[in-house]
Protein backbone atom coordinates (compact mmCIF):
# COMPACT_ATOMS: atom_id res chain seq x y z
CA UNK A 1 0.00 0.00 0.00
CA UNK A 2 2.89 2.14 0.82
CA UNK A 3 3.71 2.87 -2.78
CA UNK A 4 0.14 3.60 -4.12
CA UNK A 5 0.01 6.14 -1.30
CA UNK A 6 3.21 7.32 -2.41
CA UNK A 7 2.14 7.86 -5.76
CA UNK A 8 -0.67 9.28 -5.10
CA UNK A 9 0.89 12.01 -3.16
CA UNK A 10 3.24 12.62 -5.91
CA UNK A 11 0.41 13.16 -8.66
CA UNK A 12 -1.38 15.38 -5.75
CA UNK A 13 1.83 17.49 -5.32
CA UNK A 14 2.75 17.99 -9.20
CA UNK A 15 -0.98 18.89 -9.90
CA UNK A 16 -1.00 21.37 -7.07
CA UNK A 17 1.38 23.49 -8.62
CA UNK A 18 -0.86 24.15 -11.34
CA UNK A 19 -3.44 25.40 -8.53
CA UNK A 20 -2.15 29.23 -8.63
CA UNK A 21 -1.35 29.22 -12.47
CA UNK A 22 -5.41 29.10 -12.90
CA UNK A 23 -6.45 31.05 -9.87
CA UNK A 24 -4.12 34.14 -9.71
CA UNK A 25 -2.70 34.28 -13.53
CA UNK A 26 -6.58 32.99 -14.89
CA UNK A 27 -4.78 29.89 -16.77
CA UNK A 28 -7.51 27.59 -18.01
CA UNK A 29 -6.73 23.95 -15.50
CA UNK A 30 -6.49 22.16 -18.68
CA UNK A 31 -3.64 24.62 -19.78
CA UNK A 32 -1.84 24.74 -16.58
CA UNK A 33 -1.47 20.85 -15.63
CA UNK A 34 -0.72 20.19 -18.95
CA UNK A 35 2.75 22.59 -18.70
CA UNK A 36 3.04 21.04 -15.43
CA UNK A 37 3.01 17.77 -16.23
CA UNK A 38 5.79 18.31 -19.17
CA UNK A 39 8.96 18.67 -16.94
CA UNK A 40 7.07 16.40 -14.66
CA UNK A 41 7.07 13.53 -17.27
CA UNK A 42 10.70 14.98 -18.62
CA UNK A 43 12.14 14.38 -14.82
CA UNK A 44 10.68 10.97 -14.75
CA UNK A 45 11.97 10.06 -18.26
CA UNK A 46 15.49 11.09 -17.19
CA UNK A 47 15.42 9.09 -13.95
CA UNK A 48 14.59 6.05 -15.45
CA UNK A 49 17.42 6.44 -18.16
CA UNK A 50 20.15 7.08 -16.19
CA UNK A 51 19.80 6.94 -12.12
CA UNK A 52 17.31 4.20 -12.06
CA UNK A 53 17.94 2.38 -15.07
CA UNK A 54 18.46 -1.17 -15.27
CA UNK A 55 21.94 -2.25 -16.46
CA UNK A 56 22.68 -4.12 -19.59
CA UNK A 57 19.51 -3.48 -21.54
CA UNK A 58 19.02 -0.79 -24.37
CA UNK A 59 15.51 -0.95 -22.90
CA UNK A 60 14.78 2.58 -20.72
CA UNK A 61 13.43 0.75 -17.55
CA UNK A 62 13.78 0.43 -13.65
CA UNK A 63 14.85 -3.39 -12.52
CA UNK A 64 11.60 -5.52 -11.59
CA UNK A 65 9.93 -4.62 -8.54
CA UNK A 66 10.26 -6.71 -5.41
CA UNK A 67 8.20 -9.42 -5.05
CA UNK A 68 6.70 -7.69 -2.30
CA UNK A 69 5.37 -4.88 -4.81
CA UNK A 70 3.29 -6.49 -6.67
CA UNK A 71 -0.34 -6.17 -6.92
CA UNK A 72 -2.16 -9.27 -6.34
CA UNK A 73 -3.81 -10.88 -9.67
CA UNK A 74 -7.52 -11.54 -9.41
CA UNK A 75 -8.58 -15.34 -10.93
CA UNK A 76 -6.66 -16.86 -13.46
CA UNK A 77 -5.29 -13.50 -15.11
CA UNK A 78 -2.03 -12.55 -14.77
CA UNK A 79 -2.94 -8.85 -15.89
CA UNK A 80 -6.39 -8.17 -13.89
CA UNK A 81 -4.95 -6.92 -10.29
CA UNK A 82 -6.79 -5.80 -7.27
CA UNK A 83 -6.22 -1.98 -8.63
CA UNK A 84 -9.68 -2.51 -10.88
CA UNK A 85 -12.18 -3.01 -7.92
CA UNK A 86 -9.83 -0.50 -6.09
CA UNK A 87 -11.05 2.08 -8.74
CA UNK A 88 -14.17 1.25 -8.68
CA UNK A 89 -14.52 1.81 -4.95
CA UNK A 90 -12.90 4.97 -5.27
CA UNK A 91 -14.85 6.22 -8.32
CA UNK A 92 -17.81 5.19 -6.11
CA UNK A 93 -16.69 7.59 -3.37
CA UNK A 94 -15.67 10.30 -5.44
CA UNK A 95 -19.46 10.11 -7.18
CA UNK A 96 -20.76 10.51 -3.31
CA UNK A 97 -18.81 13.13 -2.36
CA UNK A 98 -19.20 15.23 -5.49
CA UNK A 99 -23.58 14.93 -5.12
CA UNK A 100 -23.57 14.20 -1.56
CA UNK A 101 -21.29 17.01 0.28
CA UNK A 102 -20.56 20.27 1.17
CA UNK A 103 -16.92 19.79 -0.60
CA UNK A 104 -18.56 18.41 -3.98
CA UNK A 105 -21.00 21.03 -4.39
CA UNK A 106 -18.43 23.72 -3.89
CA UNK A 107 -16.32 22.56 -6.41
CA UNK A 108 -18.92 22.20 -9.11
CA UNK A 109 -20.50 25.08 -8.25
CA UNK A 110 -16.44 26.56 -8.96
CA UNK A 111 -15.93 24.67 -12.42
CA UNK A 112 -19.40 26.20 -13.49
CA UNK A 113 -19.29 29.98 -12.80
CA UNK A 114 -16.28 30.87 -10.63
CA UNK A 115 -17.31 34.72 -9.51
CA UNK A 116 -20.71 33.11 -9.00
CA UNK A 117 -19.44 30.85 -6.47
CA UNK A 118 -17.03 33.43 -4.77
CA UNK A 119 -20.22 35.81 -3.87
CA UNK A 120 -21.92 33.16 -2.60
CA UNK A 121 -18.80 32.80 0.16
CA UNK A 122 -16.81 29.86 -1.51
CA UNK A 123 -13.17 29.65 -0.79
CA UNK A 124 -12.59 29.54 -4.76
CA UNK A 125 -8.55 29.47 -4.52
CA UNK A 126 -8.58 26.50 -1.86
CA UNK A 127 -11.40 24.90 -3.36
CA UNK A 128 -9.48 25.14 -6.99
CA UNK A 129 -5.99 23.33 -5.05
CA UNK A 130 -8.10 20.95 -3.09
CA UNK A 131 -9.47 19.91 -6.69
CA UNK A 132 -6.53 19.85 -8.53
CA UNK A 133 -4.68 18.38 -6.08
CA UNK A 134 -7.52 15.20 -5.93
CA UNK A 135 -7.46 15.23 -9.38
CA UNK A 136 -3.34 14.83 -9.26
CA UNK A 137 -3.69 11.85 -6.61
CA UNK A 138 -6.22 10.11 -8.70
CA UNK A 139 -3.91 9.99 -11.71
CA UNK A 140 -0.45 9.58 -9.71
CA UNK A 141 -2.41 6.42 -8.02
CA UNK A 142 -3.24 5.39 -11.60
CA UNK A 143 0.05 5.09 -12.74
CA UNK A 144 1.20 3.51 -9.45
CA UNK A 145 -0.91 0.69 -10.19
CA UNK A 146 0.12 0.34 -13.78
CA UNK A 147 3.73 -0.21 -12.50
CA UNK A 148 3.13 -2.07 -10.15
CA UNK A 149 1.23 -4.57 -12.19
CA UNK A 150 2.73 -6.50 -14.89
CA UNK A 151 5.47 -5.94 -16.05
CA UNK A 152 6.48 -4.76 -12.44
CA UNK A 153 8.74 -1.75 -13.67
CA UNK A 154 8.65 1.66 -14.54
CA UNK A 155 9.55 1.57 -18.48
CA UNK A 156 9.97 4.93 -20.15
CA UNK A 157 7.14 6.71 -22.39
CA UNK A 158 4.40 3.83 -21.17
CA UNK A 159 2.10 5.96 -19.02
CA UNK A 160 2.60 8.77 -21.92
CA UNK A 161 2.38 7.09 -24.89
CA UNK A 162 -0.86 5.52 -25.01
CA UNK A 163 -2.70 8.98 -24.74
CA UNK A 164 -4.32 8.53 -21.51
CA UNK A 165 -4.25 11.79 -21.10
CA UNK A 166 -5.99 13.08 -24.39
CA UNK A 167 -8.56 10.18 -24.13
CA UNK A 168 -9.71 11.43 -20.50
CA UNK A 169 -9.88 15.12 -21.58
CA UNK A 170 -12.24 13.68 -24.49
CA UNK A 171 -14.38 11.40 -22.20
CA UNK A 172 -14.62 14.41 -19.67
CA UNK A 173 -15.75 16.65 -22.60
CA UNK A 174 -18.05 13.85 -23.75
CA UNK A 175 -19.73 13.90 -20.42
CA UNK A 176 -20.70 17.67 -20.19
CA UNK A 177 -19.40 17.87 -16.55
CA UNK A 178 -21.37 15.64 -15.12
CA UNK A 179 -19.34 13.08 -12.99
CA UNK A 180 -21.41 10.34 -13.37
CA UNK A 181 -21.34 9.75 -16.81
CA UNK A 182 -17.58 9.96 -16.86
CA UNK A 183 -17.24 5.96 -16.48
CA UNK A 184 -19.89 5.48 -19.39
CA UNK A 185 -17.50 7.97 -21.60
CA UNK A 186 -14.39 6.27 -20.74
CA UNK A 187 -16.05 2.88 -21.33
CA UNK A 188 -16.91 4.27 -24.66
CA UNK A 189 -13.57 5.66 -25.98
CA UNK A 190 -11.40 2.64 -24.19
CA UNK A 191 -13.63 0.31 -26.65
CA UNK A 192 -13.34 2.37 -29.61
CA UNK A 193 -9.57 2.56 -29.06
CA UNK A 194 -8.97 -1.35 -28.45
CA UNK A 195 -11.31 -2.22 -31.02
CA UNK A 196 -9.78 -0.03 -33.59
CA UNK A 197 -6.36 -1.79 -33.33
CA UNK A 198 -8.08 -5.11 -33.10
CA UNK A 199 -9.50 -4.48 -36.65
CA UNK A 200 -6.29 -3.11 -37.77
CA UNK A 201 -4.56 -6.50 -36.85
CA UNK A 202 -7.45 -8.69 -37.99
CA UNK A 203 -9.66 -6.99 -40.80
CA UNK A 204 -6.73 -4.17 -42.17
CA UNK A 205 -8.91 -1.55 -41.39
CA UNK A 206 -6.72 1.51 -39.91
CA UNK A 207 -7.02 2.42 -36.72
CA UNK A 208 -6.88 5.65 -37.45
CA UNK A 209 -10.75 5.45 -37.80
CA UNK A 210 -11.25 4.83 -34.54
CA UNK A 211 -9.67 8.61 -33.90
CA UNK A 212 -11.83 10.49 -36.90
CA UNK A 213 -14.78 8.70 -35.02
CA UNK A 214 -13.69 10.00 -31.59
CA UNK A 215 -13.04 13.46 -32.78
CA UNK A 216 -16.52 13.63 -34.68
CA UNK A 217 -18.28 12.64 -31.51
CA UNK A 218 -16.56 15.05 -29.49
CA UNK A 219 -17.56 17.86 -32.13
CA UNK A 220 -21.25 16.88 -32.10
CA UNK A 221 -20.97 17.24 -28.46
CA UNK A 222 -19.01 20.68 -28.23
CA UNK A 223 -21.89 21.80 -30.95
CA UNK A 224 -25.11 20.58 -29.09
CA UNK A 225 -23.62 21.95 -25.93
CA UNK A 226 -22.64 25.39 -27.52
CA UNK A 227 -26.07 25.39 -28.94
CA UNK A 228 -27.63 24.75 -25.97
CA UNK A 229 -25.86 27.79 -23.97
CA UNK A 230 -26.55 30.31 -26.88
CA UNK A 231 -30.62 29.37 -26.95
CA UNK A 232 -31.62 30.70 -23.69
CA UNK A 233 -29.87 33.71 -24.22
């Protein structure tokens, strides 16, 4: 447990930077983790090249964990870990606290109009860090369960280059901020996405599909929802 809590508080404290880029210089959050999160990735990338590489092997990558590291597989699966019911307790919890408490409705209340929410006596800067900074533990526990399941290592560039990041901004956009659709979204996208380079092996068919599919759905979505602000008005 000691390193999921670990990297959780790492993704907390690298997000929490961001915090007063979007409250004091007006940085969208999307913007501001995102330049964050470069030298963030950069430092980790270096680490695992040189300090914490494993010797003899033109492979960027730590040594295998210790036994003692490694997640516990669920059935017969080598792959499937404890860390999948893990997030799905957590999502659970975060889905109660964001309709069920004081904390939840502050921060939505912040995400949808900000001034709104500071008249009405909400903290907006603390409530803004306490966000990003939950956001930042979410992810760095994420990734702490990747390497700790198979293969058991940190190898360079694989928390980065399949585009988790790009996919969740999509499925959050796909939502239309509201948290409990988010796991429908990123249902949706993961099997678009695994499905697209099944078809590429099998059938020929380019994955690159999958993406123009992805990107039209998102545009329908950014249209219906622009649509929908404009017509009251």
């Amino acid at each position: 447990m000691l390193p999921l809590f670990l990297g959780a508080v790492a993704g907390g404290l690298v997000a929490v930077v961001a915090a007063p880029l979007s409250t004091r210089l007006g940085l969208p959050a999307i913007v501001s983790t995102l330049l964050i999160s470069a030298p963030a990735v950069s430092l980790a990338s270096y680490l695992v090249r040189f300090p914490l590489a494993e010797p003899n092997t033109g492979i960027a990558q730590t040594p295998p964990l210790p036994e003692a590291a490694h997640l516990p597989a669920l059935g017969g699966s080598g792959y499937l870990t404890i860390g999948l019911p893990l997030i799905a307790v957590l999502t659970t919890l975060w889905l109660y606290a964001d309709g069920r408490t004081v904390l939840g409705y502050e921060i939505r209340a912040t995400g949808q109009n900000r001034e709104f929410a500071r008249y009405g006596g909400v903290r907006v800067d603390r409530v803004a860090a306490l966000a990003l900074a939950g956001g930042g533990a979410f992810a760095g526990l994420s990734g702490a369960l990747i390497v700790l399941g198979p293969p058991h290592r940190f190898v360079d560039g694989a928390l980065t280059a399949p585009g988790y990041t790009f996919t969740a901004v999509a499925a959050v956009l796909l939502a239309g901020a509201r948290p409990i659709v988010v796991p429908l979204t990123v249902a949706l996208l993961t099997f678009l996405q695994v499905g697209g380079q099944g078809m590429e092996r099998e059938a020929g068919v380019p994955s690159q599909l999958t993406q123009i599919v992805q990107g039209l759905i998102i545009v329908i979505v950014a249209v219906l929802a622009t649509l929908r602000t404009r017509r009251p008005r």
